[in-house]
Protein backbone atom coordinates (compact mmCIF):
# COMPACT_ATOMS: atom_id res chain seq x y z
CA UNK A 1 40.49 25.80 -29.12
CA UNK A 2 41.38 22.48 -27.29
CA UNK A 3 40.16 23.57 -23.97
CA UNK A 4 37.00 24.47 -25.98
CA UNK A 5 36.46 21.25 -27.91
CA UNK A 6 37.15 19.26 -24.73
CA UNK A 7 34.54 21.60 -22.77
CA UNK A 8 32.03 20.63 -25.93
CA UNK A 9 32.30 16.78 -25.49
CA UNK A 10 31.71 17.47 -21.61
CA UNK A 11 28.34 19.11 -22.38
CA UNK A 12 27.23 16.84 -24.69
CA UNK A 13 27.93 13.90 -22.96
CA UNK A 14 26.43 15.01 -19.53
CA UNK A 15 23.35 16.01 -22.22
CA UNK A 16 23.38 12.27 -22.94
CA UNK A 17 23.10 11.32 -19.34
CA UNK A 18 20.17 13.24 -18.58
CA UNK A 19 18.57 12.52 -21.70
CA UNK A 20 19.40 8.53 -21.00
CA UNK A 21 17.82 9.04 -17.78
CA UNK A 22 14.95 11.13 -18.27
CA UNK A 23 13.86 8.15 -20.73
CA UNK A 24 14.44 5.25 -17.97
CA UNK A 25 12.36 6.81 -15.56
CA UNK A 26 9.60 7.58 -18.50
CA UNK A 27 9.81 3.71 -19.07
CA UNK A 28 10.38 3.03 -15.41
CA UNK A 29 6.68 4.92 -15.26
CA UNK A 30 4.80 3.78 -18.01
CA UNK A 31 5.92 0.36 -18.06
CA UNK A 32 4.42 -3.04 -15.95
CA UNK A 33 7.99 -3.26 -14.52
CA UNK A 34 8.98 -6.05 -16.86
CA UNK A 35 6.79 -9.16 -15.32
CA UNK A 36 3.91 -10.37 -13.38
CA UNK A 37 6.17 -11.24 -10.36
CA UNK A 38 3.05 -10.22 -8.38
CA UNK A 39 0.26 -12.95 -10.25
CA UNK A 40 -1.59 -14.75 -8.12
CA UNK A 41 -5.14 -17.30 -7.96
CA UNK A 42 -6.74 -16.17 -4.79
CA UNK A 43 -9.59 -14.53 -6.46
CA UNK A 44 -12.32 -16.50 -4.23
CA UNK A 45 -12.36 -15.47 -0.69
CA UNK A 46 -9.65 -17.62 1.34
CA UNK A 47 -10.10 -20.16 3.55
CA UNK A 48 -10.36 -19.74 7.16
CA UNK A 49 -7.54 -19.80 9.77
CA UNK A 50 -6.51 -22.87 11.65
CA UNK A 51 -6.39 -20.91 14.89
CA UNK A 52 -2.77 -21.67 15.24
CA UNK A 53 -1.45 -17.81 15.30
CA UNK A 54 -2.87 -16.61 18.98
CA UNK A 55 0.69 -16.03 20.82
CA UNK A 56 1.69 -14.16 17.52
CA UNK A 57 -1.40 -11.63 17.66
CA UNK A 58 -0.46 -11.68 21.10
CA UNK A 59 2.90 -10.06 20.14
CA UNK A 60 1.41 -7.76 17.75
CA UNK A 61 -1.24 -6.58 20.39
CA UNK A 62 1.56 -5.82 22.73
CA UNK A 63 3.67 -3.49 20.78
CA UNK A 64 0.29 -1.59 20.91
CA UNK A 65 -0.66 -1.24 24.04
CA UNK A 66 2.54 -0.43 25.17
CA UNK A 67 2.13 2.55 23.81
CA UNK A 68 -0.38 3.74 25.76
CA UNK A 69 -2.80 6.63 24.43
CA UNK A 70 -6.10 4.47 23.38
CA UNK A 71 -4.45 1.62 20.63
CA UNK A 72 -6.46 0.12 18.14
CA UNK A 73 -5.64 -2.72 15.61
CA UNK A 74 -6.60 -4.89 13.09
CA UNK A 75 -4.85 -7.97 11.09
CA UNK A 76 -5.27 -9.93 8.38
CA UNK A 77 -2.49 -11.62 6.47
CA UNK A 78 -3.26 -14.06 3.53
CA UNK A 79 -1.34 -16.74 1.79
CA UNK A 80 -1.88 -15.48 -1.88
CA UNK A 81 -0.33 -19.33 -2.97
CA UNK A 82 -2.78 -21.48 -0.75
CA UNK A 83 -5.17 -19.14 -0.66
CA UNK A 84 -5.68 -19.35 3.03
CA UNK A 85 -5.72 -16.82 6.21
CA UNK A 86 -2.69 -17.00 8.54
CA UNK A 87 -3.10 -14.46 10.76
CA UNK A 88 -6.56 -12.51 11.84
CA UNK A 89 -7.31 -10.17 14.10
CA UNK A 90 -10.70 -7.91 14.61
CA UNK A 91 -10.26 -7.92 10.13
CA UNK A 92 -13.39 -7.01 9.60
CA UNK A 93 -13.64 -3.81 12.19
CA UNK A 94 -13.52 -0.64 9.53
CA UNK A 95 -10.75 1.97 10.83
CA UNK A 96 -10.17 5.46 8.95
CA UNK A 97 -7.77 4.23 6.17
CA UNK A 98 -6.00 7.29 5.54
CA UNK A 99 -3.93 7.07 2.20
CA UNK A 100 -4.95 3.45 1.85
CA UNK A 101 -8.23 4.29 -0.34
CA UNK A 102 -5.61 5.66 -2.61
CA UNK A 103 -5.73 2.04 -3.92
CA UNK A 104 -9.53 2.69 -4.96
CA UNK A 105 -9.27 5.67 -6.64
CA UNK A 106 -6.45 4.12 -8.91
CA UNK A 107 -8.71 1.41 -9.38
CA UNK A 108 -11.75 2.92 -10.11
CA UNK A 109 -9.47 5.70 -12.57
CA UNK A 110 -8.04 2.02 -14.61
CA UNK A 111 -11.56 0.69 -14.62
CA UNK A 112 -13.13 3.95 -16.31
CA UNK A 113 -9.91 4.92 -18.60
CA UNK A 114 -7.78 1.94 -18.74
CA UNK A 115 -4.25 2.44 -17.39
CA UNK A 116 -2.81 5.63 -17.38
CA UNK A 117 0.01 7.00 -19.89
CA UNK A 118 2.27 10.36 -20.34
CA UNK A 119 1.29 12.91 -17.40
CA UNK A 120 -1.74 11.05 -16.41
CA UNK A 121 0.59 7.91 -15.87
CA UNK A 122 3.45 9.79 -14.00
CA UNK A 123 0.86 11.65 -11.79
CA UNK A 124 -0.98 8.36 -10.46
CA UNK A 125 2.66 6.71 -10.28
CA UNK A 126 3.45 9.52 -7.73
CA UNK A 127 -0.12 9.01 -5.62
CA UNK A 128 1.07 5.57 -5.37
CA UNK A 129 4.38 5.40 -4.72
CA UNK A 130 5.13 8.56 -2.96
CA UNK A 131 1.54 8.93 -1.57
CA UNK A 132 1.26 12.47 -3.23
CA UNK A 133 -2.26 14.08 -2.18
CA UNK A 134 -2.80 15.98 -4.40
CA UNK A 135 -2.93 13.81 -7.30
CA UNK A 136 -5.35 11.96 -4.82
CA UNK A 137 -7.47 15.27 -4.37
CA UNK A 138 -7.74 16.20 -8.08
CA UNK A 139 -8.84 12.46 -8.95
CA UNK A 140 -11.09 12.40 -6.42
CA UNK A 141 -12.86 15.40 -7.25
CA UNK A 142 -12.75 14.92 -10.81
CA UNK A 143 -14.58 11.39 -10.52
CA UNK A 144 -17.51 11.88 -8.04
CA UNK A 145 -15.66 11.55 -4.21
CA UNK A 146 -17.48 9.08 -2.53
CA UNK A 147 -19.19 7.53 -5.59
CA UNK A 148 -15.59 6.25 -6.59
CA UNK A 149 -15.82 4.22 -3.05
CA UNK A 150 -19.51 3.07 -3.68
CA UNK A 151 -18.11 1.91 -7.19
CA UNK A 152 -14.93 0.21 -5.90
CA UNK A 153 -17.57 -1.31 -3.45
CA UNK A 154 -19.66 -3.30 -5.85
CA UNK A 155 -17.02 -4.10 -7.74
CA UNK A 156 -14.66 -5.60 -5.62
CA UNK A 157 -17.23 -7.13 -2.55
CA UNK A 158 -16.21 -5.01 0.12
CA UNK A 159 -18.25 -5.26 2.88
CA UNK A 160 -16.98 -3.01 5.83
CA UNK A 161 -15.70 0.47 3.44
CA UNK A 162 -17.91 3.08 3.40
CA UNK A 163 -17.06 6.39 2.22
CA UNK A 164 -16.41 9.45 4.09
CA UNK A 165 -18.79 11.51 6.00
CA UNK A 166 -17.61 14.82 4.90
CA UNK A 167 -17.58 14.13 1.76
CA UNK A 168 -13.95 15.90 0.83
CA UNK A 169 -12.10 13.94 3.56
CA UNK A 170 -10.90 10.88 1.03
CA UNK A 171 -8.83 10.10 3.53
CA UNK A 172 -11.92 9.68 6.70
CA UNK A 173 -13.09 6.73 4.36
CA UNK A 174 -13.29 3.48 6.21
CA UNK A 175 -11.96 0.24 5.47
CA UNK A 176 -11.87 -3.03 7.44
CA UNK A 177 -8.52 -5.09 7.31
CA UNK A 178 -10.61 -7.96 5.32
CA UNK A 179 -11.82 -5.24 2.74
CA UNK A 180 -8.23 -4.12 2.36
CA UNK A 181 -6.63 -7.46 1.51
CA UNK A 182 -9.70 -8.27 -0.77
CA UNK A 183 -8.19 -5.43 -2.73
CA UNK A 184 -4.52 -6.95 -2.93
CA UNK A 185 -6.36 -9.97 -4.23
CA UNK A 186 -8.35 -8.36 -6.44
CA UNK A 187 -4.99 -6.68 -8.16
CA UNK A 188 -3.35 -10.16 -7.89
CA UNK A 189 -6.02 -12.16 -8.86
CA UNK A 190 -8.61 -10.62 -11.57
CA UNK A 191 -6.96 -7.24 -13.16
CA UNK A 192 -4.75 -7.39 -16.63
CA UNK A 193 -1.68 -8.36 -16.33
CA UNK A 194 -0.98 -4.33 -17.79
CA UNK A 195 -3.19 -3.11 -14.96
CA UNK A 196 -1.54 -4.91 -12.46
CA UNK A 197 2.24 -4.40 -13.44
CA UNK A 198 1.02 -0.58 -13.32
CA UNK A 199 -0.44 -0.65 -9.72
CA UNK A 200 2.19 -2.61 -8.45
CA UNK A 201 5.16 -1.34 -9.88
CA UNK A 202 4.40 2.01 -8.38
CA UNK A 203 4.24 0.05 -4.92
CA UNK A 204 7.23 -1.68 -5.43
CA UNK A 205 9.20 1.77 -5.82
CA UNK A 206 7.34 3.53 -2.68
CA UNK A 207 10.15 5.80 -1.60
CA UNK A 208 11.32 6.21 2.10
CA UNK A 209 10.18 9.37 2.04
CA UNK A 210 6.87 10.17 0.74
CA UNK A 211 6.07 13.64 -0.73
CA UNK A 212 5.07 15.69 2.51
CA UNK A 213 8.33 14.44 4.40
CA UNK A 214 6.68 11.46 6.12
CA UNK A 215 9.25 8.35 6.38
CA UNK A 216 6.77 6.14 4.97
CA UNK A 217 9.11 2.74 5.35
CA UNK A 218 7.28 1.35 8.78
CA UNK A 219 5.83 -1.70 9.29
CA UNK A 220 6.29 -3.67 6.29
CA UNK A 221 9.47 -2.50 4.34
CA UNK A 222 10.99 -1.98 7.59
CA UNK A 223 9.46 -5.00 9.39
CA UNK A 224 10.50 -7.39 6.45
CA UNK A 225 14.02 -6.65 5.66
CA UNK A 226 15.39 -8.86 2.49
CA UNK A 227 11.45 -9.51 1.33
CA UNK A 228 10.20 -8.26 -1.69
CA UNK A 229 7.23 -5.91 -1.21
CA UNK A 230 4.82 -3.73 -2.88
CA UNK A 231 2.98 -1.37 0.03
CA UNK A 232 0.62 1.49 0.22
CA UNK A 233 0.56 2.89 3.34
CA UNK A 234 -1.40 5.34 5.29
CA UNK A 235 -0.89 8.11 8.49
CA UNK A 236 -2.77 11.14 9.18
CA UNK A 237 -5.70 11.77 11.16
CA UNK A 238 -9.52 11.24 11.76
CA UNK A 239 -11.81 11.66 14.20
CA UNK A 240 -9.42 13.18 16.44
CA UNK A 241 -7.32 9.74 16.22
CA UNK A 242 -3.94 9.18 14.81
CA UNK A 243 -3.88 7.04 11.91
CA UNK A 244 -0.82 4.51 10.50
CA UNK A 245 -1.58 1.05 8.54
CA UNK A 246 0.94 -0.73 7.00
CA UNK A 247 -0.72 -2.67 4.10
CA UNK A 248 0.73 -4.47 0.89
CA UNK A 249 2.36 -7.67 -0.71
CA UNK A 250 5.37 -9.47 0.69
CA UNK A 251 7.06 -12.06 -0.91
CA UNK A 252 9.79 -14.21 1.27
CA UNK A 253 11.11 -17.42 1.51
CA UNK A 254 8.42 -19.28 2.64
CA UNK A 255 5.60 -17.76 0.08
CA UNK A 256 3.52 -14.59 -1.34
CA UNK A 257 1.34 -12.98 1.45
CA UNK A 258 -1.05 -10.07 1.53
CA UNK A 259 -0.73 -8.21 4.55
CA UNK A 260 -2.82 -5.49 6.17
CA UNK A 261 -2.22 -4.14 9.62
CA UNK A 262 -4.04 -1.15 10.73
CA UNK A 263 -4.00 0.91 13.79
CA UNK A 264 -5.06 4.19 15.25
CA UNK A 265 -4.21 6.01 18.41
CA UNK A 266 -5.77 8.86 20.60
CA UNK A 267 -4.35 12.31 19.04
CA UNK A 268 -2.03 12.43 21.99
CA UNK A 269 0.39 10.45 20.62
CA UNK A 270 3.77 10.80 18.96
CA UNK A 271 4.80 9.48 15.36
CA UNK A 272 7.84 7.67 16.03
CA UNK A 273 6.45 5.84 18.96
CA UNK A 274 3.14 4.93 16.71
CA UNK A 275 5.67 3.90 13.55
CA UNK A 276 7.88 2.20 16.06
CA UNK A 277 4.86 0.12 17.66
CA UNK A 278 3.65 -0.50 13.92
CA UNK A 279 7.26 -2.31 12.79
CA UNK A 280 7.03 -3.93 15.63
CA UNK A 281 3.73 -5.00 15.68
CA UNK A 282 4.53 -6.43 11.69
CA UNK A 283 7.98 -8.11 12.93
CA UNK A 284 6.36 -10.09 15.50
CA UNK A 285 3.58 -11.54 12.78
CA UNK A 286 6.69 -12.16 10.36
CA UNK A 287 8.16 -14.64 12.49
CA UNK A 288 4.75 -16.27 12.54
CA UNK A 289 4.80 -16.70 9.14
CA UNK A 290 8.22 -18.54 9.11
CA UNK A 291 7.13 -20.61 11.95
CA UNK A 292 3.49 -21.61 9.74
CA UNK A 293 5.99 -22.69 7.18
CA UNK A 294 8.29 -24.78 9.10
């Protein structure tokens, strides 16, 4: 009867555990993470750079091309607290932007619904943080494909996106650096503090590995070790290119950026050298941002 009783309280307490837990990660979900860490007042576009970040983009540029197989990149990282650009490379050149436009079609969902709750809520949570495609696919075609970008387009000023060609491609869309950290500006700057604790808590929890296997911590969460961050990121390919961008909000010792680095290679090349070129690549414009602050 003892070994009974004792088996009894074992059950029911590891029923308590997974109870306990299943209701942290329901708040952990449906919750703005607990503050508005992530606020910020660079609604109005920034100002220009000073010039002063050449040798940097130099660095950048050279983890690149040493990679052979056709590079391409664009850079723009701005100082959410001054509101200014540090670093800019060919920013407003539109590139495929893979699992980046995810970030529009939670945008344009919150703008015609409001955030999210119960399933709904868990299911976007997952396109966000663990880049899950098919939440991405079923939103997409539930809520026009390509008008969502055309929406997101007037409502946020971007000027180089433009929606896919074949129109069930969401991820063939193309976005321009610039375009990309209007959005992180946009989040910072003009939604609710609800909305925005939703968008960027799921960032803040992007696993390393997303939901098709890909190690999705390059460039940023591996390029800024310490930092806080919030990231979307992007691979895959278009246009018989290979696409990785690194996009998101950092937070370090020296201030609150909004970074967006985006690349794409010829289809000959591998994925570690491309996500090893990409960290690179992001390292090289982190010490420039130290440096600026000096």
């Amino acid at each position: 009867m003892l070994e009974r009783l004792n088996n009894v309280k074992v059950l029911a307490g590891i029923a308590v555990v997974i109870v306990i837990g299943g209701l942290l990660i329901a708040i952990a979900v449906n919750s703005d993470s607990g503050s508005d860490s992530w606020h910020a007042q660079c609604g109005s576009p920034p100002a220009e750079p000073a010039g002063k970040q050449a040798s940097v983009v130099a660095e950048a540029r050279k983890a690149l091309l040493s990679t052979g197989n056709e590079p391409q990149l664009g850079i723009e990282i701005v100082d959410l607290g001054a509101c200014v650009v540090e670093t800019r490379w060919k920013a407003d050149q539109p590139q495929p932007a893979a699992s980046v436009v995810k970030l529009l079609i939670a945008l344009d969902l919150i703008d015609r619904s409001g955030v999210p709750s119960g399933d709904e809520a868990t299911a976007v949570h997952s396109m966000l943080a663990a880049s899950d495609d098919r939440v991405a696919s079923r939103l997409w075609q539930e809520n026009g494909g390509p008008d969502i970008i055309r929406r997101q387009v007037r409502e946020l000023g971007l000027t180089h996106t433009t929606p896919p060609a074949d129109p069930g491609k969401w991820g063939s869309t193309r976005m321009s650096p610039t375009d990309v950290v209007t959005i992180y500006r946009y989040i910072t700057a003009r939604l609710s503090e609800e909305e925005r604790g939703f968008v960027t808590g799921a960032m803040e929890n992007a696993p390393r590995t997303a939901v098709d296997g890909f190690d999705q911590h390059f460039g940023i969460p591996r390029g800024f070790p310490g930092a806080a961050w919030a990231v979307k990121q992007g691979w895959g390919s278009s246009d018989s290119r290979r696409v990785l961008n690194t996009t998101g909000l950092v937070r370090t010792a020296a201030g609150t950026y909004a970074v967006a680095v985006m690349a794409s290679w010829s289809d000959t090349i591998d994925w570690p050298a491309a996500t090893t070129a990409v960290t690179t690549a992001v390292g090289a414009l982190k010490g420039s941002l130290k440096a600026g602050k000096a």
